[in-house]
Protein backbone atom coordinates (compact mmCIF):
# COMPACT_ATOMS: atom_id res chain seq x y z
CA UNK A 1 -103.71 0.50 62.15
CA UNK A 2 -103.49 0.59 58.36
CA UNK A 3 -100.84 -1.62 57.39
CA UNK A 4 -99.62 -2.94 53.89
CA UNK A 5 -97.69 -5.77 53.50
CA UNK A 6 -95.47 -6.50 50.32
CA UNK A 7 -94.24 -9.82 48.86
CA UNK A 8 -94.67 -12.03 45.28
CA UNK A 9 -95.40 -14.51 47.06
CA UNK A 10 -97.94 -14.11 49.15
CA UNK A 11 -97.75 -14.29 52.12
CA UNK A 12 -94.10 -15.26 52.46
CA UNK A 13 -92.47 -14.90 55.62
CA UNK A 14 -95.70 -13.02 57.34
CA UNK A 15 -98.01 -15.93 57.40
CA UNK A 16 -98.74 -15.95 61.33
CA UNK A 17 -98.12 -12.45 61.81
CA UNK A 18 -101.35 -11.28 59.30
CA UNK A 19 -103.57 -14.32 60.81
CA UNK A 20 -102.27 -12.56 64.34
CA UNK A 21 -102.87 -9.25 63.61
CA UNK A 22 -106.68 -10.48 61.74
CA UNK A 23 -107.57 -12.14 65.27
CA UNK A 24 -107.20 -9.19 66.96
CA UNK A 25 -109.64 -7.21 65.02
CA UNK A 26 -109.56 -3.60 64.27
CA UNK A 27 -107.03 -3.23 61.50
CA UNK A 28 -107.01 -2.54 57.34
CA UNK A 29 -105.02 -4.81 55.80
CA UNK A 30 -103.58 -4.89 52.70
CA UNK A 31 -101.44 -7.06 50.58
CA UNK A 32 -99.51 -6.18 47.38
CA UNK A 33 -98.08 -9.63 45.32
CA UNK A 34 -97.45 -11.06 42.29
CA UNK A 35 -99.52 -14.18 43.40
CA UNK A 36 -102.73 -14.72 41.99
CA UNK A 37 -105.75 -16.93 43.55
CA UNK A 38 -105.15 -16.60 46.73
CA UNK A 39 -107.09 -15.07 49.95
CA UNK A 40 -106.60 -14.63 53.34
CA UNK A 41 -109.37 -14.04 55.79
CA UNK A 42 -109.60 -9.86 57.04
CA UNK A 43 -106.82 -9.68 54.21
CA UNK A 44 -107.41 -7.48 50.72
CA UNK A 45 -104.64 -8.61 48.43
CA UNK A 46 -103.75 -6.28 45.08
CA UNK A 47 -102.45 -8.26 42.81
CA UNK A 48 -99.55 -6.28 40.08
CA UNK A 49 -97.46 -7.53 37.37
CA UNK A 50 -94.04 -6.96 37.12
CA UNK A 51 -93.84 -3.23 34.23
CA UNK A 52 -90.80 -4.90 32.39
CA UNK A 53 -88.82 -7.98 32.14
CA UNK A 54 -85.27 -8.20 30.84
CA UNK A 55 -85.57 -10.28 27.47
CA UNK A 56 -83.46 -12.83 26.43
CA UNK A 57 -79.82 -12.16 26.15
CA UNK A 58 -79.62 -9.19 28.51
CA UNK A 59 -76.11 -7.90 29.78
CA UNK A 60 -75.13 -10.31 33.10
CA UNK A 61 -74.10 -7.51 35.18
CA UNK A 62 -77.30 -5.68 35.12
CA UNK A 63 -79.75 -8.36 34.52
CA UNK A 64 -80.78 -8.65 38.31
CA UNK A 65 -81.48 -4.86 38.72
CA UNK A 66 -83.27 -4.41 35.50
CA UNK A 67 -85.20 -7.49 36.73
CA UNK A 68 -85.84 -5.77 40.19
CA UNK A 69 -86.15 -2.21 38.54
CA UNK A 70 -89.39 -3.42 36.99
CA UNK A 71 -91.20 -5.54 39.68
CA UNK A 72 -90.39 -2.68 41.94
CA UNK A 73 -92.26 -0.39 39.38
CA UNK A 74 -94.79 -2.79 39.05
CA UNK A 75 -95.22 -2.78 42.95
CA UNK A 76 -95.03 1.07 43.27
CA UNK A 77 -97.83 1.69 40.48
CA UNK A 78 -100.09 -0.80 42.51
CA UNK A 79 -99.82 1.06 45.47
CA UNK A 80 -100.32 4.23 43.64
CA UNK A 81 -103.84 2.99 42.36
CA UNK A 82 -104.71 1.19 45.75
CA UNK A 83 -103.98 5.57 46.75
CA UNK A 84 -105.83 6.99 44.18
CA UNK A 85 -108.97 4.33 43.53
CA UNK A 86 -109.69 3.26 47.28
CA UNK A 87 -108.08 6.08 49.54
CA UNK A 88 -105.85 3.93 50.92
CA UNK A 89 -102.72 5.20 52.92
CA UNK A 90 -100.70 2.47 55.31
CA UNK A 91 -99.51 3.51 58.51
CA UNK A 92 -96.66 1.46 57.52
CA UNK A 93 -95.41 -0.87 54.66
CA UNK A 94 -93.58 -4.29 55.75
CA UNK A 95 -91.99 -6.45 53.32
CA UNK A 96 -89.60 -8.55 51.54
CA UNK A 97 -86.56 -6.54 49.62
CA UNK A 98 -85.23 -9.04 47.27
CA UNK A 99 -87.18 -8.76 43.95
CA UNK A 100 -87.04 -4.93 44.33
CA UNK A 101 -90.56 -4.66 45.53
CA UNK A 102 -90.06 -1.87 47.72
CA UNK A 103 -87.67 0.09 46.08
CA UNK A 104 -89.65 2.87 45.03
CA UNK A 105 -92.08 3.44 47.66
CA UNK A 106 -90.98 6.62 49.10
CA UNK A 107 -91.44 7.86 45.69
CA UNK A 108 -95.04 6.62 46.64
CA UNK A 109 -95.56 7.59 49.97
CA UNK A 110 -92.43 9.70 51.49
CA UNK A 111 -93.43 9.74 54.89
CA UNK A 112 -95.05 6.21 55.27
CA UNK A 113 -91.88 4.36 57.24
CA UNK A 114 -91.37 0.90 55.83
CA UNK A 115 -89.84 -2.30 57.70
CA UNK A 116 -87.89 -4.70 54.95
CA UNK A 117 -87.07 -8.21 55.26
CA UNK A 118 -83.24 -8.41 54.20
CA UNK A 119 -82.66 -12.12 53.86
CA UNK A 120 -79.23 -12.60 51.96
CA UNK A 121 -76.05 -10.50 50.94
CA UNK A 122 -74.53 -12.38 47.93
CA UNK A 123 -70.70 -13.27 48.83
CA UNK A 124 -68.05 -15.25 46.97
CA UNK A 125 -66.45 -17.01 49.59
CA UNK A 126 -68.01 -17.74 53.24
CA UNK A 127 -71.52 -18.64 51.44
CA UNK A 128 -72.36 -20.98 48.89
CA UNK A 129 -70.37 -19.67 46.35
CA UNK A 130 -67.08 -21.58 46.37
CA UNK A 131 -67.80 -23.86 48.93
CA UNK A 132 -68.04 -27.14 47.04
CA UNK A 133 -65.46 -28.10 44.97
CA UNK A 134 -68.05 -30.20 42.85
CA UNK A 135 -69.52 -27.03 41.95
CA UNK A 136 -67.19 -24.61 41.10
CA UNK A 137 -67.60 -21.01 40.74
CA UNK A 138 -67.04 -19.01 37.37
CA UNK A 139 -64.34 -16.66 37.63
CA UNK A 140 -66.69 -13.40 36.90
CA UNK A 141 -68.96 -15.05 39.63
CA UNK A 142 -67.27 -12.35 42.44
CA UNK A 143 -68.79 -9.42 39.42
CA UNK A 144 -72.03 -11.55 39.13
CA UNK A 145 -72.85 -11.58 43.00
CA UNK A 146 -71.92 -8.01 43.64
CA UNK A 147 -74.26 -6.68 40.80
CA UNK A 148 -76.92 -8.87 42.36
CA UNK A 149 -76.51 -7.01 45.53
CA UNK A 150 -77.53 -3.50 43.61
CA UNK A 151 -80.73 -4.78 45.04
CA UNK A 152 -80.43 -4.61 48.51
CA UNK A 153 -78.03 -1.92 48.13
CA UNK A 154 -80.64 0.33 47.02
CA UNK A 155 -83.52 -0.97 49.56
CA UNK A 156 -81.17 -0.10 52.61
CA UNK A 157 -81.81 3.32 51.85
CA UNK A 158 -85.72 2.55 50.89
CA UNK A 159 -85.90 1.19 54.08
CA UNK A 160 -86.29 2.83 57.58
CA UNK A 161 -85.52 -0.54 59.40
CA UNK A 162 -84.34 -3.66 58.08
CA UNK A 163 -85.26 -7.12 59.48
CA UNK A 164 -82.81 -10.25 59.65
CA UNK A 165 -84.06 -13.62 60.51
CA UNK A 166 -80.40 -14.68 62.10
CA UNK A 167 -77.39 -13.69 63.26
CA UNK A 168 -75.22 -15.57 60.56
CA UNK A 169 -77.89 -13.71 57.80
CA UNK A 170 -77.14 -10.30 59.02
CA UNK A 171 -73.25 -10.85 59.46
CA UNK A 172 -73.15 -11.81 56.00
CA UNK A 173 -74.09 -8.02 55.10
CA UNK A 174 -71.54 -5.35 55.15
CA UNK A 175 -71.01 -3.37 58.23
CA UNK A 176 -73.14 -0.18 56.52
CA UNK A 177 -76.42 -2.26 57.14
CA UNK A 178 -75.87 -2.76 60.53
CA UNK A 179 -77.54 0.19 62.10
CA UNK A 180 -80.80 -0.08 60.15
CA UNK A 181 -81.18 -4.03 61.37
CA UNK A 182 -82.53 -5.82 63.73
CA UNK A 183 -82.23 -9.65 64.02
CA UNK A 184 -85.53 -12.00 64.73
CA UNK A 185 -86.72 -14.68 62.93
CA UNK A 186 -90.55 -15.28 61.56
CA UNK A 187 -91.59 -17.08 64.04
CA UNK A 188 -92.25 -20.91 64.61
CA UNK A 189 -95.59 -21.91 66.05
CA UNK A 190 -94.50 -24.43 68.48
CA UNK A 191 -97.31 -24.67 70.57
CA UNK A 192 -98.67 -26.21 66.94
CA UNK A 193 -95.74 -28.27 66.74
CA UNK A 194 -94.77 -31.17 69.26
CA UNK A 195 -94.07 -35.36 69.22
CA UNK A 196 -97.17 -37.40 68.78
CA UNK A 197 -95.80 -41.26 69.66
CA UNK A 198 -98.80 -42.42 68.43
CA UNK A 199 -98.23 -40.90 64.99
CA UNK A 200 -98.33 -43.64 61.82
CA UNK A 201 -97.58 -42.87 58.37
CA UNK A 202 -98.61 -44.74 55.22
CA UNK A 203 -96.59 -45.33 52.33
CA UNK A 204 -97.65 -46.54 48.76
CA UNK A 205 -95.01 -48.90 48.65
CA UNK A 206 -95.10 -50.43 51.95
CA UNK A 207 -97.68 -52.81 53.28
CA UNK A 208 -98.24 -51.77 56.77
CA UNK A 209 -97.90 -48.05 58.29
CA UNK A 210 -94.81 -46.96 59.70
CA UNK A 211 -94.72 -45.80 63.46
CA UNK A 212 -92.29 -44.64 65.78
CA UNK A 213 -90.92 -48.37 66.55
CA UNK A 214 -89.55 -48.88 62.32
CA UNK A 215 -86.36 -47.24 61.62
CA UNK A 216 -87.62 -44.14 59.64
CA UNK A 217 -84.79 -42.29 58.13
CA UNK A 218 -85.97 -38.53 56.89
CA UNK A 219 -84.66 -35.72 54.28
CA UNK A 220 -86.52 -32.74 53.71
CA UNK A 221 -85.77 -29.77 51.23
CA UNK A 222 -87.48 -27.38 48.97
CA UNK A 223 -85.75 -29.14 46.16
CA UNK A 224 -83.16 -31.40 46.09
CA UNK A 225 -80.24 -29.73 45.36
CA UNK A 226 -76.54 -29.36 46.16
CA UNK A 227 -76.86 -26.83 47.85
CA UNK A 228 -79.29 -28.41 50.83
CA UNK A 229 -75.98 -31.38 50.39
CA UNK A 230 -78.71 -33.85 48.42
CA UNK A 231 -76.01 -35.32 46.68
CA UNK A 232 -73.86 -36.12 49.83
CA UNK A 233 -77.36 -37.29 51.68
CA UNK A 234 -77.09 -39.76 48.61
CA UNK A 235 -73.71 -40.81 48.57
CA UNK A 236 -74.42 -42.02 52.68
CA UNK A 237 -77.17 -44.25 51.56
CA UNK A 238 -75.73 -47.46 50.14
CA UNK A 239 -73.18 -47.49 53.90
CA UNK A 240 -76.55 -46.76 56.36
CA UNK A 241 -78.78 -48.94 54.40
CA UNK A 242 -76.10 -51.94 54.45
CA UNK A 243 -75.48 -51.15 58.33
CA UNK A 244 -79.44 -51.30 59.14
CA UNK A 245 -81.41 -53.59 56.87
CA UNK A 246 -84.88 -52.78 58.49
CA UNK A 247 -84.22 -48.61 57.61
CA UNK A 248 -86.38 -47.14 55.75
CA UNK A 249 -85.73 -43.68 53.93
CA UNK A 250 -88.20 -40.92 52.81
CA UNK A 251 -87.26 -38.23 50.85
CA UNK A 252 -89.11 -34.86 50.72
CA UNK A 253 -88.85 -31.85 48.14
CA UNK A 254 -89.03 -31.72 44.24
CA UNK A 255 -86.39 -31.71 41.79
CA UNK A 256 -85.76 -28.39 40.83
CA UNK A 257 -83.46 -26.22 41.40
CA UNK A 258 -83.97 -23.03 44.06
CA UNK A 259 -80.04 -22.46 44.56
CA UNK A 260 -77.25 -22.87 42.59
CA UNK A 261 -76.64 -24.48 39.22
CA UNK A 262 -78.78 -26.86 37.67
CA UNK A 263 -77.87 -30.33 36.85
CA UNK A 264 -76.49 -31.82 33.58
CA UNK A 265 -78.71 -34.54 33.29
CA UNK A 266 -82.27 -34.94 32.07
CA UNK A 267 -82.91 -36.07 35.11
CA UNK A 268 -82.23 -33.48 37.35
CA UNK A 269 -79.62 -34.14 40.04
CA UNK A 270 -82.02 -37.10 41.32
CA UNK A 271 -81.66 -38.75 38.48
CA UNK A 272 -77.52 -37.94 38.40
CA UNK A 273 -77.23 -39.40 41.71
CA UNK A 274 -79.16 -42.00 41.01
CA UNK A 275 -76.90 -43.17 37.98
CA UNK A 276 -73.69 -42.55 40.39
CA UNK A 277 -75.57 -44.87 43.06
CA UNK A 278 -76.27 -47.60 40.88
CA UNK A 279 -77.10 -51.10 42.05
CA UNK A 280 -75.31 -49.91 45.50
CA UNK A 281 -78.38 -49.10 46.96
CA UNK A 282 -81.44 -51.32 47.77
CA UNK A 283 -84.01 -48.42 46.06
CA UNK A 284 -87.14 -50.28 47.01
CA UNK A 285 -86.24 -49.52 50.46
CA UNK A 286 -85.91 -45.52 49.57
CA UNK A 287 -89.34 -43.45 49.16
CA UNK A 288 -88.89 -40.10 47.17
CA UNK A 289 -92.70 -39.03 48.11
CA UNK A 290 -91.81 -35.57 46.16
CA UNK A 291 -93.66 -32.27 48.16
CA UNK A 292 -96.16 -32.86 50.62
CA UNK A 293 -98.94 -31.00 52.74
CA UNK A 294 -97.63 -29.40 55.22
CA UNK A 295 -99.60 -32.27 57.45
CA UNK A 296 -98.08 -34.94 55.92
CA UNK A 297 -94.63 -33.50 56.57
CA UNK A 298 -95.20 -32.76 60.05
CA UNK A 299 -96.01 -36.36 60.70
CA UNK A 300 -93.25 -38.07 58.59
CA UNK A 301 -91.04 -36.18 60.73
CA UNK A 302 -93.09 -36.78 64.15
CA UNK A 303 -92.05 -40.89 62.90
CA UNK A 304 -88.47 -40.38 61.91
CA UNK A 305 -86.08 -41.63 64.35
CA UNK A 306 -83.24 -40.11 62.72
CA UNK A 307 -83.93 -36.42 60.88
CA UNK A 308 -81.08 -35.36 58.48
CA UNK A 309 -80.73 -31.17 57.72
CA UNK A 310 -77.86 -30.57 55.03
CA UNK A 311 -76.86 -27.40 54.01
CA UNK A 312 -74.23 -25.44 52.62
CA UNK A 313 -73.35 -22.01 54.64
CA UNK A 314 -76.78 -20.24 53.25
CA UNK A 315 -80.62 -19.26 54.45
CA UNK A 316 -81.56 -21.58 57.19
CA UNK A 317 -84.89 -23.57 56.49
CA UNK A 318 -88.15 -23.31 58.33
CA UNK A 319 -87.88 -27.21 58.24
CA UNK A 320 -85.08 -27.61 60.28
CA UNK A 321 -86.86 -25.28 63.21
CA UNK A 322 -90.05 -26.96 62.74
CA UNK A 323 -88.39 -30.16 63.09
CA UNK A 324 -86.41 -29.25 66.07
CA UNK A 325 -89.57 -28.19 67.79
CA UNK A 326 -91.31 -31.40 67.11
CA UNK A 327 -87.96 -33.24 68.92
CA UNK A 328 -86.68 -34.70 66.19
CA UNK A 329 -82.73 -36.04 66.20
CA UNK A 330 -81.15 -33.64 63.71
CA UNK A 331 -78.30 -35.02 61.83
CA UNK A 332 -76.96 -31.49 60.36
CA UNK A 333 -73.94 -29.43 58.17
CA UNK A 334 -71.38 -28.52 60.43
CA UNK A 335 -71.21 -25.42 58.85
CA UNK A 336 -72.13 -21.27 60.05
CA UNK A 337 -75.52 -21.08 59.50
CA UNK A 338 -76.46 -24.46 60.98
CA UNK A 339 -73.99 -23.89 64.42
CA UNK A 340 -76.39 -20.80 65.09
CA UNK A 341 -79.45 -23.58 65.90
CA UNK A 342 -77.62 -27.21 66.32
CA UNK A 343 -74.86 -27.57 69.21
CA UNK A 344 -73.41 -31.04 68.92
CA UNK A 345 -74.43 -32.86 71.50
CA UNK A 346 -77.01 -31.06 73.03
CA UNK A 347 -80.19 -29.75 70.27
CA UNK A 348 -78.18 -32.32 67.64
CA UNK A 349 -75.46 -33.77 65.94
CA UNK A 350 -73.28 -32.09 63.42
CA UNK A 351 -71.27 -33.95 60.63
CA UNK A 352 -68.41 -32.39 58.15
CA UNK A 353 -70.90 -31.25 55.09
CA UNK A 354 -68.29 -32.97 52.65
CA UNK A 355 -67.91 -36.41 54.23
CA UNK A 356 -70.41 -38.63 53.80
CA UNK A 357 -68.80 -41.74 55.09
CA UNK A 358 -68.95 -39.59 58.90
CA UNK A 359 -72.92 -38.78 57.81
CA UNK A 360 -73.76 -42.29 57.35
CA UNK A 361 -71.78 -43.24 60.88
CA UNK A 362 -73.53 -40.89 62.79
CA UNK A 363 -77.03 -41.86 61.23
CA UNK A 364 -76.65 -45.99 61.85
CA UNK A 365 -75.33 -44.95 65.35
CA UNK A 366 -78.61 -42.71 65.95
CA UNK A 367 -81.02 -45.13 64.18
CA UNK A 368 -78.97 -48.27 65.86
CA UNK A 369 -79.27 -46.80 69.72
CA UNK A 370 -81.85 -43.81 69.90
CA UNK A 371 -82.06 -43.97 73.21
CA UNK A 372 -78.42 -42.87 73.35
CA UNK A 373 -79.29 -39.78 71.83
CA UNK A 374 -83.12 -39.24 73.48
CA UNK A 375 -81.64 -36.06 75.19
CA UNK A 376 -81.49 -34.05 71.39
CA UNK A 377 -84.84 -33.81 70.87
CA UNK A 378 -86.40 -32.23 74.19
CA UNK A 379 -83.41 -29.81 74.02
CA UNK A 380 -84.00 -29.09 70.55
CA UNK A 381 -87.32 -27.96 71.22
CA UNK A 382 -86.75 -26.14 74.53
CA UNK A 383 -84.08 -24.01 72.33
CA UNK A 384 -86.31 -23.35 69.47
CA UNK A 385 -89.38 -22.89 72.31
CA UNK A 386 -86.80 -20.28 74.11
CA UNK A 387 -85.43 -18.17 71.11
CA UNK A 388 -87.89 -18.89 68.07
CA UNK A 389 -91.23 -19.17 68.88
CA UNK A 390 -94.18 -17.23 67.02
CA UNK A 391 -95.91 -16.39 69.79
CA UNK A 392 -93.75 -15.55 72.60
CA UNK A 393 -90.46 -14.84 71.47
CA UNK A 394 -91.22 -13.15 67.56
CA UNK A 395 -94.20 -12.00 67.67
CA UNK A 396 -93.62 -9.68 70.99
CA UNK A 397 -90.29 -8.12 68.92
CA UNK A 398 -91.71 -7.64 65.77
CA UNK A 399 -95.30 -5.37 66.88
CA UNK A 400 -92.49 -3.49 68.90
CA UNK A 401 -90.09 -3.04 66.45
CA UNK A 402 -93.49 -1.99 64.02
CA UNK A 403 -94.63 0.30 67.08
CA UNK A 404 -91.66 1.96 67.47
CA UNK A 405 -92.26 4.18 63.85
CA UNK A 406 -95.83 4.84 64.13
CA UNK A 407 -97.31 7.08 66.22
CA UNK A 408 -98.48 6.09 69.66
CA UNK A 409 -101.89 6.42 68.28
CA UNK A 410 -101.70 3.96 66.14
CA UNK A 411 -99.77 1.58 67.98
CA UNK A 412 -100.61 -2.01 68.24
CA UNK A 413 -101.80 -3.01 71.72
CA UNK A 414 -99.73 -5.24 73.11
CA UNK A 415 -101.43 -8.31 75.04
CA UNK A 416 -101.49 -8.47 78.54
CA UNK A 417 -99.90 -12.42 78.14
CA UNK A 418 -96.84 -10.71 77.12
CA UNK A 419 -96.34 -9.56 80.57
């Protein structure tokens, strides 16, 4: 099959799918992306530029779709030339909507059907927006998030079937959507993914390596950022470090900002937390190790005895299904998104995203008698094993849902392991 996939950043959300669909030989694959320097084995990647950028000062309302208007341009005249210079026409496109990629590629190729990834339908209550009181929405923000959603607006009609990675995602679009969806995550690789008691983990501040027998506390996030609750996972510090002297925290993600507003202060919200903290907090006893190989994460959280996932209602991360699979005990957000994954008491524990005297608690009871809560982590993996898994659960869904607008020619063979 001749397939093209589409994303800026490449390759997104079909890592394992392309190195699955490489391995089993006997298809042309493309990829069109923003991202330079980059190659993946059995994998031709066109790389485009974005045909126009709003300047500086452009009206609020359209800023988005002008934005998307002319990296979807951009997109569409690179598949144009990979048509024209190399005779190149995909059985089907597959990519992500929301930059505006795909937006004009039936102007491109009519009859080529296209799969989108829809991950997020802006809304002003019920998502981020207006959740925390701490950061508080401007009142044109309900204008501001619906002109964002000209976007995916436009691509539902690009589009001839629209992917959603949860169930919370695709409720949070309006009931028009619906029919074009279908709900399935990426994909974890599990059987990559799995406790190692043997792990150890070396810090540059620490004079011996950590194991599984220290009190590892762990935080992960893109960035740290109120909207993955960094600044209520610092607020429970000074009460869990006071509780359990021999704790130890590591912190992982940078200090940007991915979501939301960015902080006042020059240094980032780390550095705003860290002047509310104060002398509270024993900091040589805290390890901000910034972003990591994806190695070194997997085996920071392989040592943690106690795993903390904050979020406010929004896109669920990777690392919380990654982590569940390698039976960690999640701490999480009682909130939507989160409820969809963690069930209190059996795949984790959930805490009220706002309190974080009731974060702390939980955490000193988890790191203070683990083997209270050893049940979490072997039913947080059988429930990520069972409903996320690349291989057995994703995979199998997403070839079908891709077979199902090609010709049976030019279907993908499905493996005789599926069953």
């Amino acid at each position: 099959m001749k397939i093209l996939f589409v994303h800026q950043n490449m390759p997104g959300q079909y890592r394992e799918l392309i190195k699955w669909l490489v391995q089993q030989g006997g298809h042309e694959i493309y990829f069109i992306t923003q991202r330079k320097g980059i190659e993946l084995p059995g994998v031709t990647s066109v790389v485009y530029k974005a045909h126009h950028v709003p300047p500086k000062g452009t009206y609020g309302l359209s800023r988005v779709w002008e934005e998307a208007a002319g990296v979807g341009f951009g997109a569409a005249q690179a598949a144009r030339r990979l048509q024209d210079d190399r005779g190149f026409v995909p059985d089907i496109v597959v990519g992500h909507v929301g930059w505006g990629e795909l937006t004009f590629f039936k102007q491109v190729w009519p009859d080529v059907p296209i799969i989108g990834f829809f991950e997020y339908y802006y809304r002003n209550h019920g998502g981020p927006v207006n959740f925390d009181p701490e950061e508080p929405a401007s009142e044109f923000s309900e204008f501001l998030l619906q002109a964002r959603n000209a976007v995916p607006c436009a691509n539902i009609q690009t589009v001839d079937l629209a992917q959603c990675p949860t169930r919370w995602q695709q409720d949070c679009f309006p009931p028009g959507f619906q029919d074009k969806m279908y709900v399935c995550h990426d994909g974890i690789r599990t059987d990559l993914l799995s406790p190692d008691p043997n792990v150890s983990v070396r810090l540059s501040r620490y004079p011996r390596p950590l194991t599984r027998q220290d009190e590892v506390l762990t935080y992960v996030a893109r960035n740290m950022e109120r909207t993955r609750g960094f600044h209520k996972m610092m607020r429970a510090l000074p009460h869990i470090l006071e509780a359990r002297p021999e704790a130890r925290v590591i912190m992982v993600g940078g200090n940007e900002v991915s979501y939301g507003k960015k902080s006042g202060h020059p240094g980032g919200l780390r550095g705003e937390m860290e002047a509310e903290i104060g002398d509270r907090l024993d900091w040589s006893r805290v390890h901000f190790v910034g972003r990591v190989p994806y190695s070194a994460f997997t085996q920071l959280i392989q040592v943690s005895r106690c795993h903390v996932y904050l979020s406010m209602p929004f896109v669920l991360s990777w690392s919380l299904l990654e982590s569940m699979a390698m039976q960690a005990t999640i701490v999480a957000s009682d909130v939507a998104s989160v409820r969809e994954v963690v069930r209190h008491g059996e795949t984790g524990l959930l805490v009220d995203f706002f309190d974080h005297e009731a974060l702390a608690a939980q955490v000193v009871e988890v790191l203070a008698h683990p083997e209270r809560h050893a049940h979490l982590g072997p039913n947080a993996r059988a429930h990520v094993v069972s409903e996320y898994d690349f291989l057995t659960r994703c995979l199998p869904e997403h070839i079908a849902r891709i077979n199902s607008l090609v010709p049976a020619d030019k279907a993908i063979p499905t493996p005789p392991s599926w069953g």
